[in-house]
N, C-alpha and C. Protein backbone atom coordinates (compact mmCIF):
# COMPACT_ATOMS: atom_id res chain seq x y z
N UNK A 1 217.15 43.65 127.03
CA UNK A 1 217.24 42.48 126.19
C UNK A 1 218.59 42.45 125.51
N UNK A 2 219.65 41.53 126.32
CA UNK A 2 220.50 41.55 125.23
C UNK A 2 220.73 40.24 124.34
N UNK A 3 221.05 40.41 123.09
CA UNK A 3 221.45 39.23 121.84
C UNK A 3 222.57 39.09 122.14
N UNK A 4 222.94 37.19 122.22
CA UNK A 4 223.73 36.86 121.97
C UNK A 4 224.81 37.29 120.89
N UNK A 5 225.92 37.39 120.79
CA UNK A 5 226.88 38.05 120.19
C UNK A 5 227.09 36.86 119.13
N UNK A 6 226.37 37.07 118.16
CA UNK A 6 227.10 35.82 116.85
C UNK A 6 227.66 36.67 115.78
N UNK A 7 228.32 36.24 115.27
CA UNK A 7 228.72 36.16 113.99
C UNK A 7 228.09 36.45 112.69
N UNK A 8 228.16 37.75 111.80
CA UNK A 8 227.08 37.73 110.89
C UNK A 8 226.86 36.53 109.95
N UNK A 9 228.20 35.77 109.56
CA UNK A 9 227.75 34.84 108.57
C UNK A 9 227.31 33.73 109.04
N UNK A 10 226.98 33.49 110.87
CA UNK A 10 225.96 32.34 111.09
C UNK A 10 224.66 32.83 111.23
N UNK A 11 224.52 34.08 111.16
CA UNK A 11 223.00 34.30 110.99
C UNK A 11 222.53 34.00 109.44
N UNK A 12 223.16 34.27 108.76
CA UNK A 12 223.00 34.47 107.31
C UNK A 12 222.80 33.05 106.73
N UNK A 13 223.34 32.13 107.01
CA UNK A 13 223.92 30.69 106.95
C UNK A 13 222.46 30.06 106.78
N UNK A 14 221.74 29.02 105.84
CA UNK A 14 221.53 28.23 106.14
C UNK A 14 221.30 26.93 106.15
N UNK A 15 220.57 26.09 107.11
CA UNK A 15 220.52 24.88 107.86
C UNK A 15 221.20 23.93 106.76
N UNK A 16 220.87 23.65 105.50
CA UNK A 16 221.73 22.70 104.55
C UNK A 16 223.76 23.63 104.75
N UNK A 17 223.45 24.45 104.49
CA UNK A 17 225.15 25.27 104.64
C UNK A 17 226.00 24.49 105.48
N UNK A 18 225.35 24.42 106.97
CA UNK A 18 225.73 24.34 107.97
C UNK A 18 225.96 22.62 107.87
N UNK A 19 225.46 22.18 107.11
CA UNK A 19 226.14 20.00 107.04
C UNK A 19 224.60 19.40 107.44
N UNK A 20 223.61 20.08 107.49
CA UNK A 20 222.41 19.80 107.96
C UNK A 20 221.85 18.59 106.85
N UNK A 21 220.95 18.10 107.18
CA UNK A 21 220.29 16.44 106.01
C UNK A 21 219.59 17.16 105.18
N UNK A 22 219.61 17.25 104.34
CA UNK A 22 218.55 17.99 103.24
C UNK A 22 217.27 17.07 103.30
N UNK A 23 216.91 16.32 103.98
CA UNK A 23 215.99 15.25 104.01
C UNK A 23 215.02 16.36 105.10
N UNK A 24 216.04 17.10 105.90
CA UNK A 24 214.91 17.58 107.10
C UNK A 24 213.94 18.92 106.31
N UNK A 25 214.66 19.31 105.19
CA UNK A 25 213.80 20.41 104.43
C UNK A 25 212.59 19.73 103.76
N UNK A 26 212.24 18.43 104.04
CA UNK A 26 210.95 17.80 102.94
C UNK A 26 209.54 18.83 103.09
N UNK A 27 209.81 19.26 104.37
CA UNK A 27 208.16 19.99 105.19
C UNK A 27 208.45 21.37 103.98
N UNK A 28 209.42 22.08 104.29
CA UNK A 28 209.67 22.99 103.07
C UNK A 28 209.30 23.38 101.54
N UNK A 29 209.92 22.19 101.21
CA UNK A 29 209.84 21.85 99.87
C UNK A 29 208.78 21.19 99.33
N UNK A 30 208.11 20.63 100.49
CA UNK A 30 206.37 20.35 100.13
C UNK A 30 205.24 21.72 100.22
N UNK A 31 205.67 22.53 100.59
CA UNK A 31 205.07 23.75 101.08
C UNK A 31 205.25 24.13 100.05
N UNK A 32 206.49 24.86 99.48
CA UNK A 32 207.03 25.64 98.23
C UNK A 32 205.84 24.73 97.28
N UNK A 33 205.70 23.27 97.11
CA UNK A 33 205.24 22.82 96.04
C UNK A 33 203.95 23.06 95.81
N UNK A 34 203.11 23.27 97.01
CA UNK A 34 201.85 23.42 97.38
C UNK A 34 201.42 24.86 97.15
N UNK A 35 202.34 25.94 97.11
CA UNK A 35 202.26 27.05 96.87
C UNK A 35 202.15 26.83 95.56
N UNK A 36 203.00 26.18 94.99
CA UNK A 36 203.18 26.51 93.20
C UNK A 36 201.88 25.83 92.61
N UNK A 37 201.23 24.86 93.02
CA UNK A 37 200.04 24.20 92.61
C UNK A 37 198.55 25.46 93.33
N UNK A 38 198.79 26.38 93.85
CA UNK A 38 197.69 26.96 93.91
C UNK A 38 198.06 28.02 93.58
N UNK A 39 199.25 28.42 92.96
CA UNK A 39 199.16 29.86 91.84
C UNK A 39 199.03 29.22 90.83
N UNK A 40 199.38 28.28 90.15
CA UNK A 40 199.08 27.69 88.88
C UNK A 40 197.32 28.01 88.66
N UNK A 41 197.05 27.10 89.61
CA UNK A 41 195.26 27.21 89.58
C UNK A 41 194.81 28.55 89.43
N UNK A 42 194.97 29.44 90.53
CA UNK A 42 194.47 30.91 90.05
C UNK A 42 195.09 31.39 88.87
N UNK A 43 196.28 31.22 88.25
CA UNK A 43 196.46 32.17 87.17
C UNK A 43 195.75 31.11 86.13
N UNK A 44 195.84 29.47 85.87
CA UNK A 44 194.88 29.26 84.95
C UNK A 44 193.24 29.74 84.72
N UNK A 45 192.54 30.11 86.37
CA UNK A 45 191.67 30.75 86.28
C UNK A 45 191.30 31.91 85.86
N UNK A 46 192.17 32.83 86.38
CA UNK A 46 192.30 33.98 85.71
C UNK A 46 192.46 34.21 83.87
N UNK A 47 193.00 33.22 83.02
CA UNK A 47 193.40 32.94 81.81
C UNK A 47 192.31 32.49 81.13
N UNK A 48 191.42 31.54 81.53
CA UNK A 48 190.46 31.31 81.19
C UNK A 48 189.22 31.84 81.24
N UNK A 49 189.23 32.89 82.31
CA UNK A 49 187.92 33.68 82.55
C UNK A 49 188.12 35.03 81.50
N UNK A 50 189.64 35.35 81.01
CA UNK A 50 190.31 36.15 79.55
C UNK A 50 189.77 35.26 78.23
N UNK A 51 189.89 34.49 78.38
CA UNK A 51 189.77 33.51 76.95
C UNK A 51 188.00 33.62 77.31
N UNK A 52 187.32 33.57 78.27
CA UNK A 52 185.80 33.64 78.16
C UNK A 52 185.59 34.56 77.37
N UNK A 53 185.58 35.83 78.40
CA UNK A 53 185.47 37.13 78.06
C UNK A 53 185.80 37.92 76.61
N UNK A 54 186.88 37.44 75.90
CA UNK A 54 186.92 37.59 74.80
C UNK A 54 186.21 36.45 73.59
N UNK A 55 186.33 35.25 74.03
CA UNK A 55 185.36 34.44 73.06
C UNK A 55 183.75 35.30 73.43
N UNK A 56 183.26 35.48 74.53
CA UNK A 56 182.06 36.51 74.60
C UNK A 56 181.60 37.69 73.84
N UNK A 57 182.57 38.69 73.94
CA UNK A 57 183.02 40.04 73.18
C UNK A 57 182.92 39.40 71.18
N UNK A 58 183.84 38.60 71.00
CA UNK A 58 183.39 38.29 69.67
C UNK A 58 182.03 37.75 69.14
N UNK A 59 181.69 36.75 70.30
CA UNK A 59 179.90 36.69 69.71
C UNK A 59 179.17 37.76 69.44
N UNK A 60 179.02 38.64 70.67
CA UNK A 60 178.10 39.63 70.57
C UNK A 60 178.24 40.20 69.48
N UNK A 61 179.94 40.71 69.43
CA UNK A 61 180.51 41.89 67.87
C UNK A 61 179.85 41.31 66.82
N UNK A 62 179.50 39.77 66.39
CA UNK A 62 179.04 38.61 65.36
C UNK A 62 177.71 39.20 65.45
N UNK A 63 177.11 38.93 66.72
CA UNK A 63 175.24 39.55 66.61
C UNK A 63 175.13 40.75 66.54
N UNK A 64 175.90 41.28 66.58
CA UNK A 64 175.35 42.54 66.57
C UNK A 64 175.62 43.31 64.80
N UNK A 65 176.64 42.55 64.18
CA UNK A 65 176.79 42.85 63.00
C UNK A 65 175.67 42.42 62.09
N UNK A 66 175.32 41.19 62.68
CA UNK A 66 174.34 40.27 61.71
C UNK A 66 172.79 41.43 61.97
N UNK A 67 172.40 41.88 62.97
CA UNK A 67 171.14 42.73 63.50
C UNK A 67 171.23 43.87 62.57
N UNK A 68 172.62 44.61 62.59
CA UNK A 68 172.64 45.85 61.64
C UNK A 68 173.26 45.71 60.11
N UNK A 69 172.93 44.46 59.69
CA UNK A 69 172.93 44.09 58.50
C UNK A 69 171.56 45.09 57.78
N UNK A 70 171.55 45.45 56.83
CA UNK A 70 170.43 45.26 56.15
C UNK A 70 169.78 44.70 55.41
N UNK A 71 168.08 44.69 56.26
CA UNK A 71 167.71 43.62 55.60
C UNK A 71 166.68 43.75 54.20
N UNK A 72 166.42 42.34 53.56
CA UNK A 72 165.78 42.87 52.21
C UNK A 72 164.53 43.25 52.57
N UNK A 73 164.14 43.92 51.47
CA UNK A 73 162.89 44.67 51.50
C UNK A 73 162.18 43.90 50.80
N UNK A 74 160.89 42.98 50.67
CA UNK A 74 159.72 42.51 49.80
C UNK A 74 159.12 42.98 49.57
């Protein structure tokens, strides 16, 4: 198998570098965007299932203070 003999800085190069339409990167740059809209979603999920978990943790700490209250004696 031999490789064509190029040039390192046209491998390195790209397609806008080279005088290319930045119009042909739309498939790209819709991808990149589509990525960023489904890490958003998981890390808001992740953030909110934190904000559960601790609004949770404080109820219980609340009932469980109110249970080992003492209570009056009649």
């Amino acid at each position: 198998m031999n490789l064509p003999a190029l040039p390192i800085s046209e491998l390195l190069a790209c397609s806008v570098c080279w005088g290319a339409d930045p119009t042909s990167l739309a498939g790209a740059n819709a991808a990149v965007g589509l990525m960023l809209v489904i890490l958003l979603t998981v890390l808001s999920g992740f953030i909110s299932f934190i904000v559960y978990l601790a609004r949770r943790a404080r109820r219980f700490a609340e009932e469980e203070a109110v249970q080992m209250a003492p209570q009056p004696q009649n």
